[in-house]
PDB file of N, CA and C in Angstrom:
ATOM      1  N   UNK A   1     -25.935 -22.560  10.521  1.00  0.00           N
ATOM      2  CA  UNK A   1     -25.396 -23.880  10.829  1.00  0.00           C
ATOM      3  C   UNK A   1     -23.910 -23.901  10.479  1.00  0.00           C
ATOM      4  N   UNK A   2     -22.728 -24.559  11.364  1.00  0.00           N
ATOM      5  CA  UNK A   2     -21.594 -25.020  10.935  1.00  0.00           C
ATOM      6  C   UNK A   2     -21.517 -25.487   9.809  1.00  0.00           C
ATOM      7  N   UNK A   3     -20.628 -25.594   9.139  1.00  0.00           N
ATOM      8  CA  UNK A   3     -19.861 -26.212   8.259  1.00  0.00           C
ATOM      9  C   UNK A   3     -19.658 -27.785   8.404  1.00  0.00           C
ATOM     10  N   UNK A   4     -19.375 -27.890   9.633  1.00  0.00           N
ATOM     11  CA  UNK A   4     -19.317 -29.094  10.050  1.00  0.00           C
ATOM     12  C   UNK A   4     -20.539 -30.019  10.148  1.00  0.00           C
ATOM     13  N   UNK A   5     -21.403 -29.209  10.612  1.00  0.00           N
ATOM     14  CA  UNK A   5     -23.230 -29.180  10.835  1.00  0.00           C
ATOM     15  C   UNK A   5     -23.620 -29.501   9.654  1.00  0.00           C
ATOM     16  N   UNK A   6     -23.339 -29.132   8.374  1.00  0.00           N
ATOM     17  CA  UNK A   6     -23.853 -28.911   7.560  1.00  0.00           C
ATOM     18  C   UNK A   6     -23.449 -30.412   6.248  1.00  0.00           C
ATOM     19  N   UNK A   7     -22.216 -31.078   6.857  1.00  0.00           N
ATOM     20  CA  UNK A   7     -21.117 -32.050   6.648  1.00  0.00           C
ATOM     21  C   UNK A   7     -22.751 -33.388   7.203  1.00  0.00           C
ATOM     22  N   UNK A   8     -22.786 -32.772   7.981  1.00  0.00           N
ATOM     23  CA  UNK A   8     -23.204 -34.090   8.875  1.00  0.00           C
ATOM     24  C   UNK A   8     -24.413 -34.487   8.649  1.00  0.00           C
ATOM     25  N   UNK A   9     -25.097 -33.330   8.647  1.00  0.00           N
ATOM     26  CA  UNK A   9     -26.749 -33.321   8.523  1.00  0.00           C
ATOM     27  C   UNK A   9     -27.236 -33.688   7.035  1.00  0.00           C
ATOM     28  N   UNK A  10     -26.833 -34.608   6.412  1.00  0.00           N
ATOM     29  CA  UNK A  10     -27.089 -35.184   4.931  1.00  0.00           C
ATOM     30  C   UNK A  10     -28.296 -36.784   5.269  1.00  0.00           C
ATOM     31  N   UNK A  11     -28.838 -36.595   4.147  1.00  0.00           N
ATOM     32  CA  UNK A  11     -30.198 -37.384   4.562  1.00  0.00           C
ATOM     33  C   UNK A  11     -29.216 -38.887   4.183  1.00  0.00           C
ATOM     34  N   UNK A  12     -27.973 -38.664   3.526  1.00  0.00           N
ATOM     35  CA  UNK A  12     -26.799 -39.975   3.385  1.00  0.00           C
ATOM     36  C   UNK A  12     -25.984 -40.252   4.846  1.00  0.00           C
ATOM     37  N   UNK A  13     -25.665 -41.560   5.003  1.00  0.00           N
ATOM     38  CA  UNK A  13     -24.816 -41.670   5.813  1.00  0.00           C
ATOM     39  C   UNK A  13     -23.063 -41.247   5.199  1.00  0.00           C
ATOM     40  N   UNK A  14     -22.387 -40.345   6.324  1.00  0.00           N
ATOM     41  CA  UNK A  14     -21.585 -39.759   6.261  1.00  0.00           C
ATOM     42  C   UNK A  14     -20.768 -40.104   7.413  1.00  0.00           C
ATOM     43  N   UNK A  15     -19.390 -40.815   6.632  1.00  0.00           N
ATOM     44  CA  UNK A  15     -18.161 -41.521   7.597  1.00  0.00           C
ATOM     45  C   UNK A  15     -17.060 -40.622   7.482  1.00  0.00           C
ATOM     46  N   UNK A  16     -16.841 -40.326   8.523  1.00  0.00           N
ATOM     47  CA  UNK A  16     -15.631 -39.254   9.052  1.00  0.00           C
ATOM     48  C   UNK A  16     -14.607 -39.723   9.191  1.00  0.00           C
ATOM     49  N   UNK A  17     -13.697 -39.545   8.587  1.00  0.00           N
ATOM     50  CA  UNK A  17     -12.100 -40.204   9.104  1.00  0.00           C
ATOM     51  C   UNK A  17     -11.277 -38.927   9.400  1.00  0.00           C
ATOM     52  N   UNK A  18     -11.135 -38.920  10.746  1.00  0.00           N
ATOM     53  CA  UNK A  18     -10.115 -38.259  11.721  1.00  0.00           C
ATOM     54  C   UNK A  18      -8.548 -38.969  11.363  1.00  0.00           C
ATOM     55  N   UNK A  19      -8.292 -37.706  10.918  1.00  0.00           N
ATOM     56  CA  UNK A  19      -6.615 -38.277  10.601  1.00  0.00           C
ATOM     57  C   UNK A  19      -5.466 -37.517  10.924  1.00  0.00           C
ATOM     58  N   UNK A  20      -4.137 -37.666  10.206  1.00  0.00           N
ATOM     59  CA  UNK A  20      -3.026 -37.194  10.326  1.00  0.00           C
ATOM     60  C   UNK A  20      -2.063 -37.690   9.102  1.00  0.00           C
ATOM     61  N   UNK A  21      -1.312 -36.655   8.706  1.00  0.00           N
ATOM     62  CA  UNK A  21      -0.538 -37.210   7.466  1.00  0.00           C
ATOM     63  C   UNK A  21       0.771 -38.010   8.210  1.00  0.00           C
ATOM     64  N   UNK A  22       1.001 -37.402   9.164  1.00  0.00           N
ATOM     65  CA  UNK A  22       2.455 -38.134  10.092  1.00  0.00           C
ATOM     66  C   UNK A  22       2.080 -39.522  10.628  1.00  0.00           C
ATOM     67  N   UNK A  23       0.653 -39.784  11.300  1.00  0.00           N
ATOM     68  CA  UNK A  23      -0.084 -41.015  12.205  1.00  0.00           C
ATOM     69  C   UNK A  23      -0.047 -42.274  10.743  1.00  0.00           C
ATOM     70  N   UNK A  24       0.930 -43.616  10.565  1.00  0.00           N
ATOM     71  CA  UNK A  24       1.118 -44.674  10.413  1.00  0.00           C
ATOM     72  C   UNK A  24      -0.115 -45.318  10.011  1.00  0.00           C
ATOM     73  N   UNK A  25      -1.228 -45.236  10.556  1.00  0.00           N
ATOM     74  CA  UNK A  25      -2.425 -46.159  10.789  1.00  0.00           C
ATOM     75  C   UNK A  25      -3.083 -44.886   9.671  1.00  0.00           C
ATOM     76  N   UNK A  26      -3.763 -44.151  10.322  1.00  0.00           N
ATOM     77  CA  UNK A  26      -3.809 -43.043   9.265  1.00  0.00           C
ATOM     78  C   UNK A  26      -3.954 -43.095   7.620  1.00  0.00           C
ATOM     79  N   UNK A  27      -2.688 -43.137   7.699  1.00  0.00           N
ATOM     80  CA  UNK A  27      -2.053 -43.290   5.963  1.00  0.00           C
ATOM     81  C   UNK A  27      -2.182 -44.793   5.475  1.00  0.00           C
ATOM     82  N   UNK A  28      -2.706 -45.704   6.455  1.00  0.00           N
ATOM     83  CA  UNK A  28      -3.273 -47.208   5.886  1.00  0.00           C
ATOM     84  C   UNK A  28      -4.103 -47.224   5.552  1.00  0.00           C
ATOM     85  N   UNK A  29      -5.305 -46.105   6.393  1.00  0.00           N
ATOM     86  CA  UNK A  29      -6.497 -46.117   5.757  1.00  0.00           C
ATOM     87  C   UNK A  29      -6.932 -45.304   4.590  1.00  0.00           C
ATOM     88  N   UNK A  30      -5.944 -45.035   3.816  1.00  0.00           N
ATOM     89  CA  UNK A  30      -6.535 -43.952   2.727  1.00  0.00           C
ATOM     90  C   UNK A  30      -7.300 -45.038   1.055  1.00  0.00           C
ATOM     91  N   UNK A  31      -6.498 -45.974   1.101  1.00  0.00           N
ATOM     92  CA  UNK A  31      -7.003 -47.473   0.099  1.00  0.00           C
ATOM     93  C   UNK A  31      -8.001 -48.023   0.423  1.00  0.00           C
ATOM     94  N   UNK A  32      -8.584 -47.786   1.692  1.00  0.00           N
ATOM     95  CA  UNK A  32      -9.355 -48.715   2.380  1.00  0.00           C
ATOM     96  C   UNK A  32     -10.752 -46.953   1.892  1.00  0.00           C
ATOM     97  N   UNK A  33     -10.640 -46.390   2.195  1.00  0.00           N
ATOM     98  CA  UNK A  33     -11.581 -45.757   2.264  1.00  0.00           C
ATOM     99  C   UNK A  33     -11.951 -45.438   0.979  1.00  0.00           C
ATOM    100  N   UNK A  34     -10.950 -44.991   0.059  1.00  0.00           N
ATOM    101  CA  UNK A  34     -11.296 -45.129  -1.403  1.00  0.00           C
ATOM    102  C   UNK A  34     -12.654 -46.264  -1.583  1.00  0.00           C
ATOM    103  N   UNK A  35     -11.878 -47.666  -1.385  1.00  0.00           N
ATOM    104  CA  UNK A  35     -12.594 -48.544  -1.492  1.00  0.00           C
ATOM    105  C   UNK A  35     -13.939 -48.281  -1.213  1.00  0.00           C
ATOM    106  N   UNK A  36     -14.215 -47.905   0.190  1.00  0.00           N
ATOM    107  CA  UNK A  36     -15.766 -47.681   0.882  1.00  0.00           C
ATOM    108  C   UNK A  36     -16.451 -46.363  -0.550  1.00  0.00           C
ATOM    109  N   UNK A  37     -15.709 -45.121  -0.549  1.00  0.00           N
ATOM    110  CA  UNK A  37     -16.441 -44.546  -1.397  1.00  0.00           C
ATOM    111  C   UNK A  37     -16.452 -44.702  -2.838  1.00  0.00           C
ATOM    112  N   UNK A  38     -15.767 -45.860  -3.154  1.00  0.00           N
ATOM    113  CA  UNK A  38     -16.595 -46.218  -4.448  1.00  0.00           C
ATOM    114  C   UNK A  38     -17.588 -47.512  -4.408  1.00  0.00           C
ATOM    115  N   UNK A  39     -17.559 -48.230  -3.194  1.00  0.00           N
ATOM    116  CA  UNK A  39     -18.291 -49.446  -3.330  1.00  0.00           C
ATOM    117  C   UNK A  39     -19.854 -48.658  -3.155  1.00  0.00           C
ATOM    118  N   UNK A  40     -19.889 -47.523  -2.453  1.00  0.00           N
ATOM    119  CA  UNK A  40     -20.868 -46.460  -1.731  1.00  0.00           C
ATOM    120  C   UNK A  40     -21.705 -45.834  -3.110  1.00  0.00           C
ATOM    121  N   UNK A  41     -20.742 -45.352  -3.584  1.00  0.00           N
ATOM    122  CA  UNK A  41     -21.320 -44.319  -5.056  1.00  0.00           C
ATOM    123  C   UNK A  41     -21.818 -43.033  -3.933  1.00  0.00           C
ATOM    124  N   UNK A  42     -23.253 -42.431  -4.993  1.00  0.00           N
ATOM    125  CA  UNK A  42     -23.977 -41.631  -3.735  1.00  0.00           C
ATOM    126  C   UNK A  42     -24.423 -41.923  -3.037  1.00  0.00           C
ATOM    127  N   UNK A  43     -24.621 -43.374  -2.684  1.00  0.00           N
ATOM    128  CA  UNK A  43     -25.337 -43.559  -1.044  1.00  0.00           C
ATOM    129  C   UNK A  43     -24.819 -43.433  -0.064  1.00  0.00           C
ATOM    130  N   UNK A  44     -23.785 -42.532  -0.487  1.00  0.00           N
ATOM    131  CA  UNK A  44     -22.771 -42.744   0.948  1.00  0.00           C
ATOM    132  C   UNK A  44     -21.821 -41.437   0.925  1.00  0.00           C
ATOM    133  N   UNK A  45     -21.345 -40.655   1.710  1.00  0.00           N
ATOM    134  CA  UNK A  45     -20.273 -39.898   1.897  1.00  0.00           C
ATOM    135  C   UNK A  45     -19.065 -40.190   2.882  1.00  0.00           C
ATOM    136  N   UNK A  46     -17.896 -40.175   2.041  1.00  0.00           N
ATOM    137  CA  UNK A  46     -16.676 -40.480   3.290  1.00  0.00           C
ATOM    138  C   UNK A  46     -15.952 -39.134   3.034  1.00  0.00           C
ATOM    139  N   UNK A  47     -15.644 -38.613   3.949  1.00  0.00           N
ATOM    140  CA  UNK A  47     -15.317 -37.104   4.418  1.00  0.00           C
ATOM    141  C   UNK A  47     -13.643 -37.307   5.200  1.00  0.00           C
ATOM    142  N   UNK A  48     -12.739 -37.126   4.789  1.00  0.00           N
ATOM    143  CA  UNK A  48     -11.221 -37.081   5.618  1.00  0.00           C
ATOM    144  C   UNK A  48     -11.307 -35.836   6.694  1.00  0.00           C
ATOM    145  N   UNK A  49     -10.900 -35.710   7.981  1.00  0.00           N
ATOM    146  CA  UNK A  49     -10.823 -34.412   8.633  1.00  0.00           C
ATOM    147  C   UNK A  49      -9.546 -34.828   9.250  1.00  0.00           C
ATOM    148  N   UNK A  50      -8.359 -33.634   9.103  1.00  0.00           N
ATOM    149  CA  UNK A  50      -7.078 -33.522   8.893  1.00  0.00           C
ATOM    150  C   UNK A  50      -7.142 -32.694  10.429  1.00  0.00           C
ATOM    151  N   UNK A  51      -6.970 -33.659  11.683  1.00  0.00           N
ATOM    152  CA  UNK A  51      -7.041 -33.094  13.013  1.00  0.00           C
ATOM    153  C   UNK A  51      -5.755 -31.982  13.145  1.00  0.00           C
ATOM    154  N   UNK A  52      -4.772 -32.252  12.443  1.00  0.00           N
ATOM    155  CA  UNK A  52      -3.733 -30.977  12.512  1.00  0.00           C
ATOM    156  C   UNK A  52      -4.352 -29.740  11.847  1.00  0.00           C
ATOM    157  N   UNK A  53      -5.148 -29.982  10.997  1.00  0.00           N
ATOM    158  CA  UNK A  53      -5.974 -28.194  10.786  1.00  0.00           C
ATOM    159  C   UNK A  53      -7.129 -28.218  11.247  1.00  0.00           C
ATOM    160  N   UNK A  54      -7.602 -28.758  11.926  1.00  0.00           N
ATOM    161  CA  UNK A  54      -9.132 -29.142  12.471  1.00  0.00           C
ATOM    162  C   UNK A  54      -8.841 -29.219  14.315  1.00  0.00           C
ATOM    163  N   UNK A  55      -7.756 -28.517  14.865  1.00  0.00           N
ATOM    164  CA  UNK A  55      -8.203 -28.946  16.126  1.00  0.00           C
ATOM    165  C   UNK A  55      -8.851 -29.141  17.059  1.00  0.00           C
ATOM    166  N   UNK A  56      -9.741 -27.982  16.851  1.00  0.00           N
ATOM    167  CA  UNK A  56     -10.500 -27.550  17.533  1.00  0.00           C
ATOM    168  C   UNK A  56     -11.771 -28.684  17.772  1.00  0.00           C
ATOM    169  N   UNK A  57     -12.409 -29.495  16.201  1.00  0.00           N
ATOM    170  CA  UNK A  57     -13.173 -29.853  16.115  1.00  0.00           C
ATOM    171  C   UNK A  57     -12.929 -31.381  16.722  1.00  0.00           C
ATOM    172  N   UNK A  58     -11.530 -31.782  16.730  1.00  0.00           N
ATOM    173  CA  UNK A  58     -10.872 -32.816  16.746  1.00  0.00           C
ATOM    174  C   UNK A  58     -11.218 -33.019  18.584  1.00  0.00           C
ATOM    175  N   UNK A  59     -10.868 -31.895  18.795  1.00  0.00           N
ATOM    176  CA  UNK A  59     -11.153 -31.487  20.590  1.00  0.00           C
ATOM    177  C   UNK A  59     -12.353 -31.577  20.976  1.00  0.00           C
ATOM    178  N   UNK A  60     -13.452 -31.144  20.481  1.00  0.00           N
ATOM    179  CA  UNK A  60     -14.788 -31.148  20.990  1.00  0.00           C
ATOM    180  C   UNK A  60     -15.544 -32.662  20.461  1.00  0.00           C
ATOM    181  N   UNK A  61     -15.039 -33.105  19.848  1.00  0.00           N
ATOM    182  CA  UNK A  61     -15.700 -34.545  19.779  1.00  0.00           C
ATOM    183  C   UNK A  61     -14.846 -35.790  20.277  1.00  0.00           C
ATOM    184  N   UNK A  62     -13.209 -35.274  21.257  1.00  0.00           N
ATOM    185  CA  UNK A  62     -12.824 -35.920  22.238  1.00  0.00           C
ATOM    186  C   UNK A  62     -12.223 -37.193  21.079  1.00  0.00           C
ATOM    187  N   UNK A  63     -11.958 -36.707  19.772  1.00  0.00           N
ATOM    188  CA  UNK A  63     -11.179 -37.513  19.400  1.00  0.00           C
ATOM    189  C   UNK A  63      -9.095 -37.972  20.026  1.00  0.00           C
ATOM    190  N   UNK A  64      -8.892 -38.860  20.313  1.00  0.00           N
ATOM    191  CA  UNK A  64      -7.691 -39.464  20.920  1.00  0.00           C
ATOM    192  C   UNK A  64      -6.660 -39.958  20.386  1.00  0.00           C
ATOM    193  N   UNK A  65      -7.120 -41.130  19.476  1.00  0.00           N
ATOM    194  CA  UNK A  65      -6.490 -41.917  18.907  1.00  0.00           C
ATOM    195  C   UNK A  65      -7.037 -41.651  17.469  1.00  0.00           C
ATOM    196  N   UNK A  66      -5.826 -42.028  16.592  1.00  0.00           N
ATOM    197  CA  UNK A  66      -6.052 -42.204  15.300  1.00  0.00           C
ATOM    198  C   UNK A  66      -5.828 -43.499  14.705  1.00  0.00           C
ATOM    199  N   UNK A  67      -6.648 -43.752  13.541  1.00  0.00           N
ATOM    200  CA  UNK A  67      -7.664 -42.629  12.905  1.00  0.00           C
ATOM    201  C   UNK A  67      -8.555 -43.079  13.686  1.00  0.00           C
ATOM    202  N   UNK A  68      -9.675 -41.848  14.004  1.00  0.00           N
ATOM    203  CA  UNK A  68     -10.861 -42.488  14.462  1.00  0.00           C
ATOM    204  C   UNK A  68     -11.819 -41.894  13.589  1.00  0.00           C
ATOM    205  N   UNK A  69     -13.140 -43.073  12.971  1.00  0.00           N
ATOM    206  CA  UNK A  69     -14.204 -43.110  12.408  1.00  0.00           C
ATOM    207  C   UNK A  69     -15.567 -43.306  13.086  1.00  0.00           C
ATOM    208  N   UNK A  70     -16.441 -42.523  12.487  1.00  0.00           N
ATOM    209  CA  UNK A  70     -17.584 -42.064  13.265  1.00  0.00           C
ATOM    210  C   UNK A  70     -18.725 -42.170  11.346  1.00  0.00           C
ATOM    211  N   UNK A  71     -19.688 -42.700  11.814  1.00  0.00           N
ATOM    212  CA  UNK A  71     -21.035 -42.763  10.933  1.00  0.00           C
ATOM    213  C   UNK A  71     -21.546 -41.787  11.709  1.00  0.00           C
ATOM    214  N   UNK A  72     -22.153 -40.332  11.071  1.00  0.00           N
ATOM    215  CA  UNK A  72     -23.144 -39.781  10.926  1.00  0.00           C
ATOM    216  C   UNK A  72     -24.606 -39.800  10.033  1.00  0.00           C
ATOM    217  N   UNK A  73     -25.451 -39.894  10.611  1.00  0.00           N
ATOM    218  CA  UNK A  73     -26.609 -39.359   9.174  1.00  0.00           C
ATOM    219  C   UNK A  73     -28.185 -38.588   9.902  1.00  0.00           C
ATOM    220  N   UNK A  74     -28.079 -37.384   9.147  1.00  0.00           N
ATOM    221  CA  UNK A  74     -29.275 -36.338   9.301  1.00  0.00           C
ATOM    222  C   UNK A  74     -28.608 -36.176  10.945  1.00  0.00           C
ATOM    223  N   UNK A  75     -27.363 -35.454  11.247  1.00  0.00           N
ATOM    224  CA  UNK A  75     -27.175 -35.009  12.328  1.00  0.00           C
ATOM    225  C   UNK A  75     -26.540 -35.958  13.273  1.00  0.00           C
ATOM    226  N   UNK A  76     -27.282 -36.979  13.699  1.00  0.00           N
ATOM    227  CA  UNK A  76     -26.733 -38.339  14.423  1.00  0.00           C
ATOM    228  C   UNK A  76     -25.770 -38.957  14.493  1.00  0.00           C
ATOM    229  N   UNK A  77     -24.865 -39.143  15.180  1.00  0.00           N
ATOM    230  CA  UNK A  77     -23.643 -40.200  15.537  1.00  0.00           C
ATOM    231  C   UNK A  77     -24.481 -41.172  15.440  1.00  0.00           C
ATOM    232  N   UNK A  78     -24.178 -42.538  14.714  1.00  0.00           N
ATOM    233  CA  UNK A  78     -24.782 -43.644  14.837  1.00  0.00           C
ATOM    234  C   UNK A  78     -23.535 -44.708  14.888  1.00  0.00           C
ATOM    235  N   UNK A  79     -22.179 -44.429  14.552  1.00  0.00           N
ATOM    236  CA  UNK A  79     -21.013 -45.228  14.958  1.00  0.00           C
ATOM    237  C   UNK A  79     -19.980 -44.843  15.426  1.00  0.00           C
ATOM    238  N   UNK A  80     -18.805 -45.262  16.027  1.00  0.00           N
ATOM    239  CA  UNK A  80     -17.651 -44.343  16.363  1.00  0.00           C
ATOM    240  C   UNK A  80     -16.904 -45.437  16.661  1.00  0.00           C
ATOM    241  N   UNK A  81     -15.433 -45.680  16.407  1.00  0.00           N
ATOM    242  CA  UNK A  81     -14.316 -46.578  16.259  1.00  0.00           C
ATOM    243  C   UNK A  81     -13.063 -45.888  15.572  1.00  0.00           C
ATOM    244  N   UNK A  82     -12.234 -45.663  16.785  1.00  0.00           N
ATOM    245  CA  UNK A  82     -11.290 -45.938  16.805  1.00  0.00           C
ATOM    246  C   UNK A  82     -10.054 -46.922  16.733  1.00  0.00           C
ATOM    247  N   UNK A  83      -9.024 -46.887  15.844  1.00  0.00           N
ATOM    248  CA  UNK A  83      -7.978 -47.715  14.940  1.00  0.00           C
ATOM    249  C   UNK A  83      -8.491 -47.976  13.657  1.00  0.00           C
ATOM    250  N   UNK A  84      -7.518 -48.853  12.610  1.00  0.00           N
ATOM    251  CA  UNK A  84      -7.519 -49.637  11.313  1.00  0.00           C
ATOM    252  C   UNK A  84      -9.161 -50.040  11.165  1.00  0.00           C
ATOM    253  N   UNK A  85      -9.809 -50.132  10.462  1.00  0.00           N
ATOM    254  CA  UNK A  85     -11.068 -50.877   9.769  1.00  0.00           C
ATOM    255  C   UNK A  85     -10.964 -51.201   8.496  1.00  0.00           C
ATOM    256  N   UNK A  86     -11.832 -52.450   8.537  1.00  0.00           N
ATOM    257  CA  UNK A  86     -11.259 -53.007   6.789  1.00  0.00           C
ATOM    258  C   UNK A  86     -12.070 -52.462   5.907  1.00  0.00           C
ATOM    259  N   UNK A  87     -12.218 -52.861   4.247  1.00  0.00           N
ATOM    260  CA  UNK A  87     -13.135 -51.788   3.911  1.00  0.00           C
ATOM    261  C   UNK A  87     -14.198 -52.664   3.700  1.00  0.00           C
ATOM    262  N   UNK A  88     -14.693 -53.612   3.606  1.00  0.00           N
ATOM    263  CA  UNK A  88     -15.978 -54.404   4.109  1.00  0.00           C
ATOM    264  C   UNK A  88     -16.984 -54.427   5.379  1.00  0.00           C
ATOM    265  N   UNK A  89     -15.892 -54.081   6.513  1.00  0.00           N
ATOM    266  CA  UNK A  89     -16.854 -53.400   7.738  1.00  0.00           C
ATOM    267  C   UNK A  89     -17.354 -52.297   7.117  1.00  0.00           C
ATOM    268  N   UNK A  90     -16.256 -51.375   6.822  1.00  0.00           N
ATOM    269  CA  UNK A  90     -17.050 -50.203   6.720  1.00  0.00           C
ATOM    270  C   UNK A  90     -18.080 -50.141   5.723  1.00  0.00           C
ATOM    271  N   UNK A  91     -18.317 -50.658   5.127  1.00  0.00           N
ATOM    272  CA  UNK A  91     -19.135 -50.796   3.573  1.00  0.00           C
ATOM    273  C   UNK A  91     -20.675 -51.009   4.311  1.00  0.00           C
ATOM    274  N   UNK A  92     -20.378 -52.750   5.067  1.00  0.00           N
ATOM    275  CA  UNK A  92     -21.505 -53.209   6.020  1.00  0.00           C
ATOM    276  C   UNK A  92     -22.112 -52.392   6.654  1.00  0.00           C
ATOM    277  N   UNK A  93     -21.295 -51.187   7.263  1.00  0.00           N
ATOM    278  CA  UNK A  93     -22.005 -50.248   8.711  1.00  0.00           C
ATOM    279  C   UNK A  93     -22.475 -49.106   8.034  1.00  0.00           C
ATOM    280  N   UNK A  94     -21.520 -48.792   6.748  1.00  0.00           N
ATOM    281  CA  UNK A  94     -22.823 -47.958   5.808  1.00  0.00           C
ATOM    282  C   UNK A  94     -24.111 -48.141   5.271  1.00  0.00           C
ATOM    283  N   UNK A  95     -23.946 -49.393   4.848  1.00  0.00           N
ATOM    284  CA  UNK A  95     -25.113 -49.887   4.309  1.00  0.00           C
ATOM    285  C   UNK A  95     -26.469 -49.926   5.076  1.00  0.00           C
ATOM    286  N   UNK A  96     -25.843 -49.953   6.435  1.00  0.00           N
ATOM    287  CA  UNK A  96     -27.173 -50.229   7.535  1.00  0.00           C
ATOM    288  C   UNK A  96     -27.884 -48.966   7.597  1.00  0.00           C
ATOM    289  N   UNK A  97     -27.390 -47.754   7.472  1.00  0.00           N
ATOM    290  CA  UNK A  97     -27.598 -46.451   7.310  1.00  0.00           C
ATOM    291  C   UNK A  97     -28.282 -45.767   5.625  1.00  0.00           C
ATOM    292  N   UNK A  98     -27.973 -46.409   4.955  1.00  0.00           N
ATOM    293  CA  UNK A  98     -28.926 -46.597   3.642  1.00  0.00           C
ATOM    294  C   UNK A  98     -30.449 -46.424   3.879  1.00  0.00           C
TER     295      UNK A  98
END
């Protein structure tokens, strides 16, 4: 299994943030996500993927815009949104995945 595969396939829901250190929006969400993974503890994984060393992966899941966030759990895409999110959505759309 990938690495990536292996990222994803957690019996926790696992939020991906597609980023960039240069992308504006990006670097807004780094407070905001803190937030999600401590409001989370272990019920939750938030994972950063740095599309300038990740292209490839950045390419095959047709990411565009940044940042874009995606809920995985046990393999499954179960969300995907692209731009800013506050950290109470995201908290909410984890929780549903609990």
């Amino acid at each position: 299994m990938s690495k990536f595969g292996e990222l994803i396939d957690l019996r926790v829901p696992v939020l991906l943030d597609f980023y960039t250190e240069w992308n504006d929006a990006s670097s807004a969400m780094h407070p905001v996500l803190r937030d999600v993974a401590a409001a989370l503890g272990d019920k939750g994984k938030v994972i950063k993927i740095n599309v300038d060393k990740n292209s490839q992966l950045a390419e095959a899941l047709r990411v565009k815009t940044l940042p874009t966030l995606m809920i995985y759990k046990e393999g499954e895409m179960k969300w995907r949104q692209s731009g800013e999110q506050d950290a109470n959505t995201l908290i909410g759309l984890m929780q549903e995945y609990i």
